[in-house]
Protein backbone atom coordinates (compact mmCIF):
# COMPACT_ATOMS: atom_id res chain seq x y z
CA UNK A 1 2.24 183.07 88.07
CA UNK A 2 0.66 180.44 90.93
CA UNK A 3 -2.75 180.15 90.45
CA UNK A 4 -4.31 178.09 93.91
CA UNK A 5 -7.63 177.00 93.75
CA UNK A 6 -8.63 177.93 98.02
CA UNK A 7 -12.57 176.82 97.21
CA UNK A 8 -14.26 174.91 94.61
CA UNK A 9 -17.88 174.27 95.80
CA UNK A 10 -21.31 175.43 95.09
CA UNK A 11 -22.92 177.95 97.69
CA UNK A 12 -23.92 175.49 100.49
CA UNK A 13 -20.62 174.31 100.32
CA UNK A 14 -19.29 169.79 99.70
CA UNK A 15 -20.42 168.62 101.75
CA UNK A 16 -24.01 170.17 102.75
CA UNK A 17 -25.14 170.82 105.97
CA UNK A 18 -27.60 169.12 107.40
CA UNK A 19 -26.92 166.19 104.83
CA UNK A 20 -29.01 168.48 102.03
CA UNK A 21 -28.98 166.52 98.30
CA UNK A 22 -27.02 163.57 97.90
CA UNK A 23 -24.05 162.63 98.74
CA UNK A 24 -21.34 160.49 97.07
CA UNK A 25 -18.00 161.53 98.59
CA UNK A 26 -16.60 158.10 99.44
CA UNK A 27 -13.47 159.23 101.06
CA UNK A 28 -12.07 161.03 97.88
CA UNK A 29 -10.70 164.17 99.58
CA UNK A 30 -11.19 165.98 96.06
CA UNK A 31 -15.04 165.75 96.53
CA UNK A 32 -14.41 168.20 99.90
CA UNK A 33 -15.63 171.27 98.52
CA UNK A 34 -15.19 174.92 100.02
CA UNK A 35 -16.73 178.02 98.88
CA UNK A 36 -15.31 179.67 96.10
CA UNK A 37 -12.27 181.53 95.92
CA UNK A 38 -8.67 181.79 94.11
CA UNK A 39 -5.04 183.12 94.84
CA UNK A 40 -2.84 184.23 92.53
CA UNK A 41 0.94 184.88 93.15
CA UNK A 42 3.72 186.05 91.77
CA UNK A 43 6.57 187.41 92.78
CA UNK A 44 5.58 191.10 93.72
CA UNK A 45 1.28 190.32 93.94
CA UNK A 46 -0.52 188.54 96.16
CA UNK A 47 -4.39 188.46 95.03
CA UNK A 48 -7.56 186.85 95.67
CA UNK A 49 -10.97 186.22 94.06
CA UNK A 50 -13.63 186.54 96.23
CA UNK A 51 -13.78 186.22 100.18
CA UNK A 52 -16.45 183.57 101.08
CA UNK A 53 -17.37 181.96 104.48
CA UNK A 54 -14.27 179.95 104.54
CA UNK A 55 -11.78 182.84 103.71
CA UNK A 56 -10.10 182.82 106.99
CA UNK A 57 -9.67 178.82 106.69
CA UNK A 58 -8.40 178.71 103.40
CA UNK A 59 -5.56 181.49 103.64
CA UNK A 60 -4.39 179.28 106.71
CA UNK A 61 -4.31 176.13 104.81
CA UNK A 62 -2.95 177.84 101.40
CA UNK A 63 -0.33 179.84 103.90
CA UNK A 64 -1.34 183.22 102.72
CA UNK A 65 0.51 185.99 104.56
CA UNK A 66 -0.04 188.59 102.69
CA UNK A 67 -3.14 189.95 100.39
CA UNK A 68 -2.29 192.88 98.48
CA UNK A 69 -5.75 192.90 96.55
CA UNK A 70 -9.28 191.42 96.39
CA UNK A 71 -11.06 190.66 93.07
CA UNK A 72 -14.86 189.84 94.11
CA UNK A 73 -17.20 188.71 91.73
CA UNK A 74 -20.56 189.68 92.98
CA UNK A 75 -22.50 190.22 95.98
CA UNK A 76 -23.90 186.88 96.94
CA UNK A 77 -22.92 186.00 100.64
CA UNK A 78 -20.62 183.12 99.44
CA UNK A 79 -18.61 185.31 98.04
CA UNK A 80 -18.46 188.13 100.26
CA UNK A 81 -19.10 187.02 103.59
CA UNK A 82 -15.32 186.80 104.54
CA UNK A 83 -14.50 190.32 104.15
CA UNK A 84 -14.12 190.64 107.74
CA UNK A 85 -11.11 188.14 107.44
CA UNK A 86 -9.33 190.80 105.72
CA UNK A 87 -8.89 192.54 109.22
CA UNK A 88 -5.53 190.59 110.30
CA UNK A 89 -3.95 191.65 106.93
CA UNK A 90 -4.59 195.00 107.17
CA UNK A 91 -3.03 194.97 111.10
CA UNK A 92 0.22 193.63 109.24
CA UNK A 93 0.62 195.10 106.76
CA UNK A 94 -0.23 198.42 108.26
CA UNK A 95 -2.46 199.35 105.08
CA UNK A 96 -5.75 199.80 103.47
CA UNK A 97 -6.27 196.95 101.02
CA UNK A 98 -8.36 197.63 97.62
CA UNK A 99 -11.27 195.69 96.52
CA UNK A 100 -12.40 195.23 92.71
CA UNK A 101 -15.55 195.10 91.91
CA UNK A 102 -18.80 196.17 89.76
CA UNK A 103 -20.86 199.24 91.04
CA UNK A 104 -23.95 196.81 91.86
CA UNK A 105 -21.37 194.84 94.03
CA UNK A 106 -19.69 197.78 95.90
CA UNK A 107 -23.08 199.38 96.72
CA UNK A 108 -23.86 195.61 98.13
CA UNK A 109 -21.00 195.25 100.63
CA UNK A 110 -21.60 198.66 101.74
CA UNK A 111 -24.88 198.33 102.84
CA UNK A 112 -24.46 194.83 104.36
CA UNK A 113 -20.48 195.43 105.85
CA UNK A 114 -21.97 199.16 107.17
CA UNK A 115 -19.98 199.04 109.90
CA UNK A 116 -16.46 199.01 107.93
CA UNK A 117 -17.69 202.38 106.59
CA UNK A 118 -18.92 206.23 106.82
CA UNK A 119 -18.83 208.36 109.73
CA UNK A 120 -19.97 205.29 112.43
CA UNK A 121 -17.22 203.34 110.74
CA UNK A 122 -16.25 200.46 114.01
CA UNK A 123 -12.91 201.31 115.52
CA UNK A 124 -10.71 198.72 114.16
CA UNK A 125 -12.56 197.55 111.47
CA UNK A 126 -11.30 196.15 108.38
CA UNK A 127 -10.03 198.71 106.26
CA UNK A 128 -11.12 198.20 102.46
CA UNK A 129 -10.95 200.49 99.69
CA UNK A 130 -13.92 199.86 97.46
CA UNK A 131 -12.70 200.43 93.44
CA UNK A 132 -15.39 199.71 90.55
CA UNK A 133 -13.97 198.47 87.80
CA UNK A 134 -15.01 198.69 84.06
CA UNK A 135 -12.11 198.16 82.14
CA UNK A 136 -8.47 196.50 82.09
CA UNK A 137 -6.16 197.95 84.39
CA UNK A 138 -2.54 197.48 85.40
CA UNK A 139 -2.30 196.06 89.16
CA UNK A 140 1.37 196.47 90.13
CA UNK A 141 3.43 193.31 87.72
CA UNK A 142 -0.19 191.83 86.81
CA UNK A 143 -2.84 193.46 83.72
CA UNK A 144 -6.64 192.90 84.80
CA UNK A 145 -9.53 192.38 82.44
CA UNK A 146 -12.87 192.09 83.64
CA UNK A 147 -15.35 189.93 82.46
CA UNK A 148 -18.92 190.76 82.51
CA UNK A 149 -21.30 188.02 82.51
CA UNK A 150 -25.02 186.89 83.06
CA UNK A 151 -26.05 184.53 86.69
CA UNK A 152 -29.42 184.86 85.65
CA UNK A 153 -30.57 188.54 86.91
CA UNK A 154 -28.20 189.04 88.56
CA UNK A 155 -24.67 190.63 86.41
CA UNK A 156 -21.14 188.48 87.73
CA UNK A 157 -17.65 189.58 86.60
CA UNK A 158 -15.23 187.59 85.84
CA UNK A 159 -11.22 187.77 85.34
CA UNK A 160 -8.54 187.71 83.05
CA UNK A 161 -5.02 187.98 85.14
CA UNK A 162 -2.73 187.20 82.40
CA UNK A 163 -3.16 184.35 80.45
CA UNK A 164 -5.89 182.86 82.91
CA UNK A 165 -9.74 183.42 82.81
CA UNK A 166 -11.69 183.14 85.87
CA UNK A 167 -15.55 183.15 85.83
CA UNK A 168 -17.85 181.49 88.55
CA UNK A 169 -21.79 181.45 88.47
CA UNK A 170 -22.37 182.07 85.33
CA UNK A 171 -25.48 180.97 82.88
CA UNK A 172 -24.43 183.61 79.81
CA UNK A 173 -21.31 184.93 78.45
CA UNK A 174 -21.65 187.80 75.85
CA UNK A 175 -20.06 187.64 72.88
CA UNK A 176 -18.05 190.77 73.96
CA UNK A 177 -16.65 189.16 77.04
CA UNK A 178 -16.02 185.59 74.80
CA UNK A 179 -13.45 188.04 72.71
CA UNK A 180 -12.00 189.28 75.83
CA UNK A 181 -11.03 185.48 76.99
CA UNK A 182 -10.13 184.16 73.59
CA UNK A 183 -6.29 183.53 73.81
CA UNK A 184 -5.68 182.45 77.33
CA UNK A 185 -3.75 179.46 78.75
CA UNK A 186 -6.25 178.53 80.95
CA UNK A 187 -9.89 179.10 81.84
CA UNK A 188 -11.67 178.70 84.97
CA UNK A 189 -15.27 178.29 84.65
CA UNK A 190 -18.15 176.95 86.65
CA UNK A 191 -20.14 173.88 86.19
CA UNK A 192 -23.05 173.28 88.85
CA UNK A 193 -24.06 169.83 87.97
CA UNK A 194 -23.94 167.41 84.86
CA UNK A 195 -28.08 167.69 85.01
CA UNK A 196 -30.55 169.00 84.94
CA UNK A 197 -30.35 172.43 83.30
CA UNK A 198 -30.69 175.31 85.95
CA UNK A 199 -31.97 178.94 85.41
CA UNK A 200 -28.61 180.44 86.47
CA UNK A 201 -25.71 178.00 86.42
CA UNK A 202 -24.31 176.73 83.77
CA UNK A 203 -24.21 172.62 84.24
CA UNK A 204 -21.30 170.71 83.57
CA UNK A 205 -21.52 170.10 79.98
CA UNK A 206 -22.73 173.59 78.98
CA UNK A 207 -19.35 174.77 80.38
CA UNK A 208 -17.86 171.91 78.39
CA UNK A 209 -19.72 173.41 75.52
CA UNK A 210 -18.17 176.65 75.50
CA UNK A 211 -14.56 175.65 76.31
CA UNK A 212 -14.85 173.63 73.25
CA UNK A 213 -15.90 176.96 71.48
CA UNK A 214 -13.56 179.21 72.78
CA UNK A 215 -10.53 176.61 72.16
CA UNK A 216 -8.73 177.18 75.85
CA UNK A 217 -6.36 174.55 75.96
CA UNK A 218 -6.89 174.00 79.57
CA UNK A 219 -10.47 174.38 81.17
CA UNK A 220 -11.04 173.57 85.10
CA UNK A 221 -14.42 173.41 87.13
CA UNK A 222 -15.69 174.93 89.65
CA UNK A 223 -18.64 175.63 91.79
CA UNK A 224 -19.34 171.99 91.79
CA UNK A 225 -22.67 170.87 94.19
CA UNK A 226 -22.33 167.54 96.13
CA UNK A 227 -23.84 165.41 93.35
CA UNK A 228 -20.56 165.47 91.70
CA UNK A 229 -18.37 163.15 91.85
CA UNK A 230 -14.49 164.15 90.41
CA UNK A 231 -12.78 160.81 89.12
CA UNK A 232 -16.38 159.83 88.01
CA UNK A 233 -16.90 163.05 86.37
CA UNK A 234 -13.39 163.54 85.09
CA UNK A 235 -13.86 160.13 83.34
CA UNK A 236 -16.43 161.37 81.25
CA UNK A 237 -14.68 164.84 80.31
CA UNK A 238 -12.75 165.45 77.47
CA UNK A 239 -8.91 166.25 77.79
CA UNK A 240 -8.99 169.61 77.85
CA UNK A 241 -11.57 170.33 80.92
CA UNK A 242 -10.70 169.00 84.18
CA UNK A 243 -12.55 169.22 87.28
CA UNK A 244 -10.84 171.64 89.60
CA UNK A 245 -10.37 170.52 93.39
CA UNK A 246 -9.55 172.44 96.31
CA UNK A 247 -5.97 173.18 96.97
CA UNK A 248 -5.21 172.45 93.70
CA UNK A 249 -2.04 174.69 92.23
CA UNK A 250 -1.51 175.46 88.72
CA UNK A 251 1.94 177.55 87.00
CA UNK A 252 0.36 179.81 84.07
CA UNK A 253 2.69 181.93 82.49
């Protein structure tokens, strides 16, 4: 299985507009953040996690061609506000593509994507097929967990696809979900900031903190805000958590 991170910023984006917080990219092309979002293929799937503002961007520079799936993770704008970019997909590939999600989330994109749905449903509009998820499921070669988790009152899912976990803006992870994510390769996990704490992130060594607990050999970061830098921050990290960067491609079995 390919795992490609497509986006590995916070919800502004790396950098901000409007030069917003403070900036230390000097030139490193790893401290170019997009939204959040992930691709995983294999040899009969092609899935993504979430569809943020820069959805249409990434699957040019990734060279996706085909998107057989959509996990999204919640309802916040910088994860759903690509949607639309589903549109060409569904032209080629002649189909209706399904979307994953929680109940909260689906009854979200409904209201805010109304025209993709109901009886005034916009000729030519992307055509989704909203799914609410509660437990694992079998998506053609590739089993699905889902991960419930806390981003402070608002409820996030996360994902296990195979031996990788996937969770993004998240401040709490039940012990029930910890069980579900014990025994994977690699975990994917955000980390807003080294400091200080936040109500509904969890900051860089907090997500350190429960790698380190839930013994994943391989832990990468995401959702980073532009007041991280990556080699700085990846010299202070142990071994087994990285920061993530865009573009970045991993092989998980």
């Amino acid at each position: 299985m390919k795992f490609t991170f497509l986006g590995t910023g916070t919800s502004m984006g790396v950098p901000t507009a409007g030069g917003f917080g403070s900036e230390r990219l000097k030139g490193d092309p790893r401290d170019e953040r997009w939204r959040c979002s992930a691709w995983i293929e294999t040899e009969q799937s092609s899935i993504v996690i979430d569809t943020g503002p820069e959805f249409r961007l990434q699957t040019l520079r990734a060279g996706i061609t085909r998107v057989d799936a959509v996990l999204i993770t919640h309802e916040h704008m910088d994860h759903i506000s690509g949607l639309d970019d589903l549109r060409p997909f569904c032209y080629k590939q002649k189909q209706t593509i399904p979307v994953y999600t929680s109940q909260t989330c689906k009854e979200s994109i409904k209201r805010r994507f109304e025209y993709m749905f109901g009886p005034d449903r916009y000729p030519g509009a992307t055509s989704v097929e909203l799914n609410v998820i509660e437990d694992s499921f079998q998506f053609q070669d590739l089993r699905i967990t889902p991960l419930p988790a806390n981003h402070g009152k608002v409820d996030v899912l996360g994902f296990r696809v195979g031996n990788i976990s996937y969770l993004t803006d998240v401040k709490e992870i039940p012990e029930s979900t910890e069980k579900l994510i014990k025994g994977s390769e690699v975990m994917v996990l955000s980390g807003l900031r080294w400091k200080p704490e936040h109500p509904t992130h969890m900051t860089i060594p907090e997500a350190v903190e429960k790698a380190t607990k839930l013994e994943i050999p391989r832990t990468y970061l995401i959702h980073m805000n532009s007041r991280v830098n990556h080699k700085q921050s990846n010299q202070r990290l142990p071994e087994h958590v990285r920061l993530a960067y865009d573009q970045l491609i991993l092989e998980v079995d």
